[in-house]
Protein backbone atom coordinates (compact mmCIF):
# COMPACT_ATOMS: atom_id res chain seq x y z
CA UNK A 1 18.28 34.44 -2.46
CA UNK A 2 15.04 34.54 -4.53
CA UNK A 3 15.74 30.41 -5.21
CA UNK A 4 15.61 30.34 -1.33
CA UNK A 5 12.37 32.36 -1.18
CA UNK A 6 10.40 30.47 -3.67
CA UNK A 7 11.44 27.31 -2.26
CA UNK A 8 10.02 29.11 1.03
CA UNK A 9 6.69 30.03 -0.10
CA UNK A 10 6.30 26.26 -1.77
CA UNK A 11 6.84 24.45 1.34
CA UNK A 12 4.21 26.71 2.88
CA UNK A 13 1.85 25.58 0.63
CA UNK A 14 2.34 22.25 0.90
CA UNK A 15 2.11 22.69 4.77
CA UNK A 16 -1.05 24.34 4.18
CA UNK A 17 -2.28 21.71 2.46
CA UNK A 18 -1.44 18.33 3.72
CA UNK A 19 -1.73 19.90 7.06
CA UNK A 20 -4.98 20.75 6.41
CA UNK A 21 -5.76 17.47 5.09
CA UNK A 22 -4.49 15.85 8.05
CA UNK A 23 -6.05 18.12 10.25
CA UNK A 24 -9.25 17.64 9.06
CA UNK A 25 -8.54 13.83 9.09
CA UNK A 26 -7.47 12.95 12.10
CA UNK A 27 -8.55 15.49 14.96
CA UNK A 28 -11.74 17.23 13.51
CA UNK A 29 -13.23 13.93 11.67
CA UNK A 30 -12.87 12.07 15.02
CA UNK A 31 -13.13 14.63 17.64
CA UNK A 32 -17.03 15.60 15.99
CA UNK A 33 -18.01 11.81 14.97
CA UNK A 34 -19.93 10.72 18.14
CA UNK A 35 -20.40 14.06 19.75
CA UNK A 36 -22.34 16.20 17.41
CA UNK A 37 -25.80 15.17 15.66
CA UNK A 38 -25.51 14.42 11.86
CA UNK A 39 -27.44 17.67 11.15
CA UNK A 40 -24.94 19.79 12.65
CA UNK A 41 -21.80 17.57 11.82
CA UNK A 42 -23.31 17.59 7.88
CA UNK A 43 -23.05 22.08 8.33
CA UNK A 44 -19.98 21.74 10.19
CA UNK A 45 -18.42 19.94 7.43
CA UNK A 46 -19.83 22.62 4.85
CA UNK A 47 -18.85 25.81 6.58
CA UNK A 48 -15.45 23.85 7.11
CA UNK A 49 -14.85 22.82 3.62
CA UNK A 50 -16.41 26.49 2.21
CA UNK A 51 -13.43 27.70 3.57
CA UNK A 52 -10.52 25.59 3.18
CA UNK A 53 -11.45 23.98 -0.31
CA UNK A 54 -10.80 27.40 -1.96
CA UNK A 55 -7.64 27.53 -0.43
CA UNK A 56 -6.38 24.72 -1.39
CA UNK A 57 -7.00 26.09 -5.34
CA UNK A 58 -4.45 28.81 -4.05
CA UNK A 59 -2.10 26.11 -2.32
CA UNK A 60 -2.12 24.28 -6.01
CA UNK A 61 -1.33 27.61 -8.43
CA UNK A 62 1.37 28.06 -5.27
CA UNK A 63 2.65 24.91 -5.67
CA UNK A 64 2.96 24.31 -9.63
CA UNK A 65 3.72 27.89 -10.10
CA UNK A 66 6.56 27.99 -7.74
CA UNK A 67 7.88 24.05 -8.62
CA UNK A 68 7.89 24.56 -12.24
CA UNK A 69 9.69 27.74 -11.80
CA UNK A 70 12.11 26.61 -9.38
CA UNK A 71 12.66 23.45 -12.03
CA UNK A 72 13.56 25.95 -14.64
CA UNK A 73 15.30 28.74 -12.84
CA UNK A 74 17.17 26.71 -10.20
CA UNK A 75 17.89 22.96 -12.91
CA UNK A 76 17.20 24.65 -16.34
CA UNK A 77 13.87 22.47 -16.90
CA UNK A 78 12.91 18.75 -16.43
CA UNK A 79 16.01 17.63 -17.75
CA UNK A 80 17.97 19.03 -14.78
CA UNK A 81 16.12 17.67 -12.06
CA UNK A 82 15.70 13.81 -10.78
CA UNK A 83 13.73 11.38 -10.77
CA UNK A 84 12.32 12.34 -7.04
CA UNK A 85 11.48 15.36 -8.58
CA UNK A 86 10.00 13.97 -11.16
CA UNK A 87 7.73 11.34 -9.32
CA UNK A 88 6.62 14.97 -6.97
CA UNK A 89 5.41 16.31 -10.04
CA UNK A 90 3.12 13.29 -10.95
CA UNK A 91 2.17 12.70 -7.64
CA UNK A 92 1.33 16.42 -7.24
CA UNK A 93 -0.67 16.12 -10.66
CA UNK A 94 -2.54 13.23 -8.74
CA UNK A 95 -3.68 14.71 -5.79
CA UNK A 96 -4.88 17.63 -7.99
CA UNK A 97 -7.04 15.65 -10.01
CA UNK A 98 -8.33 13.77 -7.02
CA UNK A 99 -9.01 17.40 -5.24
CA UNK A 100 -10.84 18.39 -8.82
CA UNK A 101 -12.89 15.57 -8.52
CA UNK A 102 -14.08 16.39 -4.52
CA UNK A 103 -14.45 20.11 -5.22
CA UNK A 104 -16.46 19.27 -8.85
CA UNK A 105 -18.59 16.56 -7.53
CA UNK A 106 -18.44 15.33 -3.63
CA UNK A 107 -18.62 18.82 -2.26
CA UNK A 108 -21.35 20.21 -4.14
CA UNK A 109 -23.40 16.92 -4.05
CA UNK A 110 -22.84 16.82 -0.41
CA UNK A 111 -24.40 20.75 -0.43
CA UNK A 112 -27.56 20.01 -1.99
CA UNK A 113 -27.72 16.76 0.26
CA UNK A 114 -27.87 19.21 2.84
CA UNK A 115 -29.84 22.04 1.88
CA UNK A 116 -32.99 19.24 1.50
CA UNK A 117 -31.83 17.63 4.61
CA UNK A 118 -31.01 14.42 2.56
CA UNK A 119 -29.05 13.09 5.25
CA UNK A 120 -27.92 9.66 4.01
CA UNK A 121 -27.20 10.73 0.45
CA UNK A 122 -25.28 13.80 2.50
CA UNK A 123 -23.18 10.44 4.56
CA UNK A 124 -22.60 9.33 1.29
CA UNK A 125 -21.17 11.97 -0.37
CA UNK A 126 -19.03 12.69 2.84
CA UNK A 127 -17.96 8.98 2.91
CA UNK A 128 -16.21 10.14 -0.92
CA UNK A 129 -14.52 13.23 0.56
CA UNK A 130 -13.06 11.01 2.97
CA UNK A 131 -11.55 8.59 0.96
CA UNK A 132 -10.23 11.01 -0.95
CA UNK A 133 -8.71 12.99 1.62
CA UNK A 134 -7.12 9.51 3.39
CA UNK A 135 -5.44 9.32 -0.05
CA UNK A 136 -4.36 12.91 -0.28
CA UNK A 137 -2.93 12.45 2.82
CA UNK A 138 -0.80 9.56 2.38
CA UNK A 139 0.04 10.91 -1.25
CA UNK A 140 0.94 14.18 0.16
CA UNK A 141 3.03 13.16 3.17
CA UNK A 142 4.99 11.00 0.60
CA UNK A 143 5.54 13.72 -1.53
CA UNK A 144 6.77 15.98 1.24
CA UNK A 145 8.86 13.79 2.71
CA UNK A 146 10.70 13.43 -1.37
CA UNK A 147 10.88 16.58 -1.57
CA UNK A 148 12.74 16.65 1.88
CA UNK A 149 14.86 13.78 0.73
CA UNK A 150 14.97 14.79 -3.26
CA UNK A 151 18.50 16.29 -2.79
CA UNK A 152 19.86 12.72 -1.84
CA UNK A 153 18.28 10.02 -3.90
């Protein structure tokens, strides 16, 4: 049972998180692009990310807490486990470091952009988040969909 309930809670945090990314992606990024003047977008953006950035640090512990303990409590450590596992893990590792990098540098850079109303280096640092988040995306709805498939291959 506990197996089953990890395994639970994991999924939910990579739902949170790809979810999120894709949310953010393709329905907010869109829907607020031609509608709403930079000044605003640029604060929407900020109290946006203020909240779901930290999150995603939770999502992460979540997921590398609950995937290396399912590896060694459910397939008795790396040796147990395949190589979709495997390629989760580095992919996982990935969009971690690529998340460090937008929470480290982009986000803050894009805050003081803000605060002195520095609006194009503000669309420049956004244009950063973006990219990374496109790749996050993509990254994380491959690694979902191995996980859903890991059993198999």
């Amino acid at each position: 049972m506990l197996p089953a309930v990890v395994l639970g809670i994991h999924l939910l945090a990579a739902m949170f998180w790809v979810g999120g990314l894709l949310f953010a992606y393709l329905i907010v990024r869109p829907a607020v692009q031609g509608i709403i003047d930079p000044e605003t977008r640029f604060q929407l953006w900020l109290t946006l990310f203020s909240r779901f950035l930290p999150m995603v640090w939770v999502a992460i512990g979540v997921l590398f807490g609950s995937g290396l303990w399912l590896t060694y409590a459910v397939y008795g450590g790396f040796g147990g486990v395949g190589p979709a596992i495997h390629t989760m893990i580095v992919s996982g590792v990935l969009m971690t470091l690529l998340f460090a990098y937008l929470f480290v540098v982009l986000y803050p850079g894009l805050r003081r952009s803000v605060v002195i109303t520095d609006f194009a280096a503000a669309a420049g640092y956004l244009a950063g988040i973006r990219r990374i988040v496109a790749i996050n995306s993509l990254l994380g709805l491959f690694t979902v969909c191995l996980g859903a498939v890991a059993r198999y291959v």
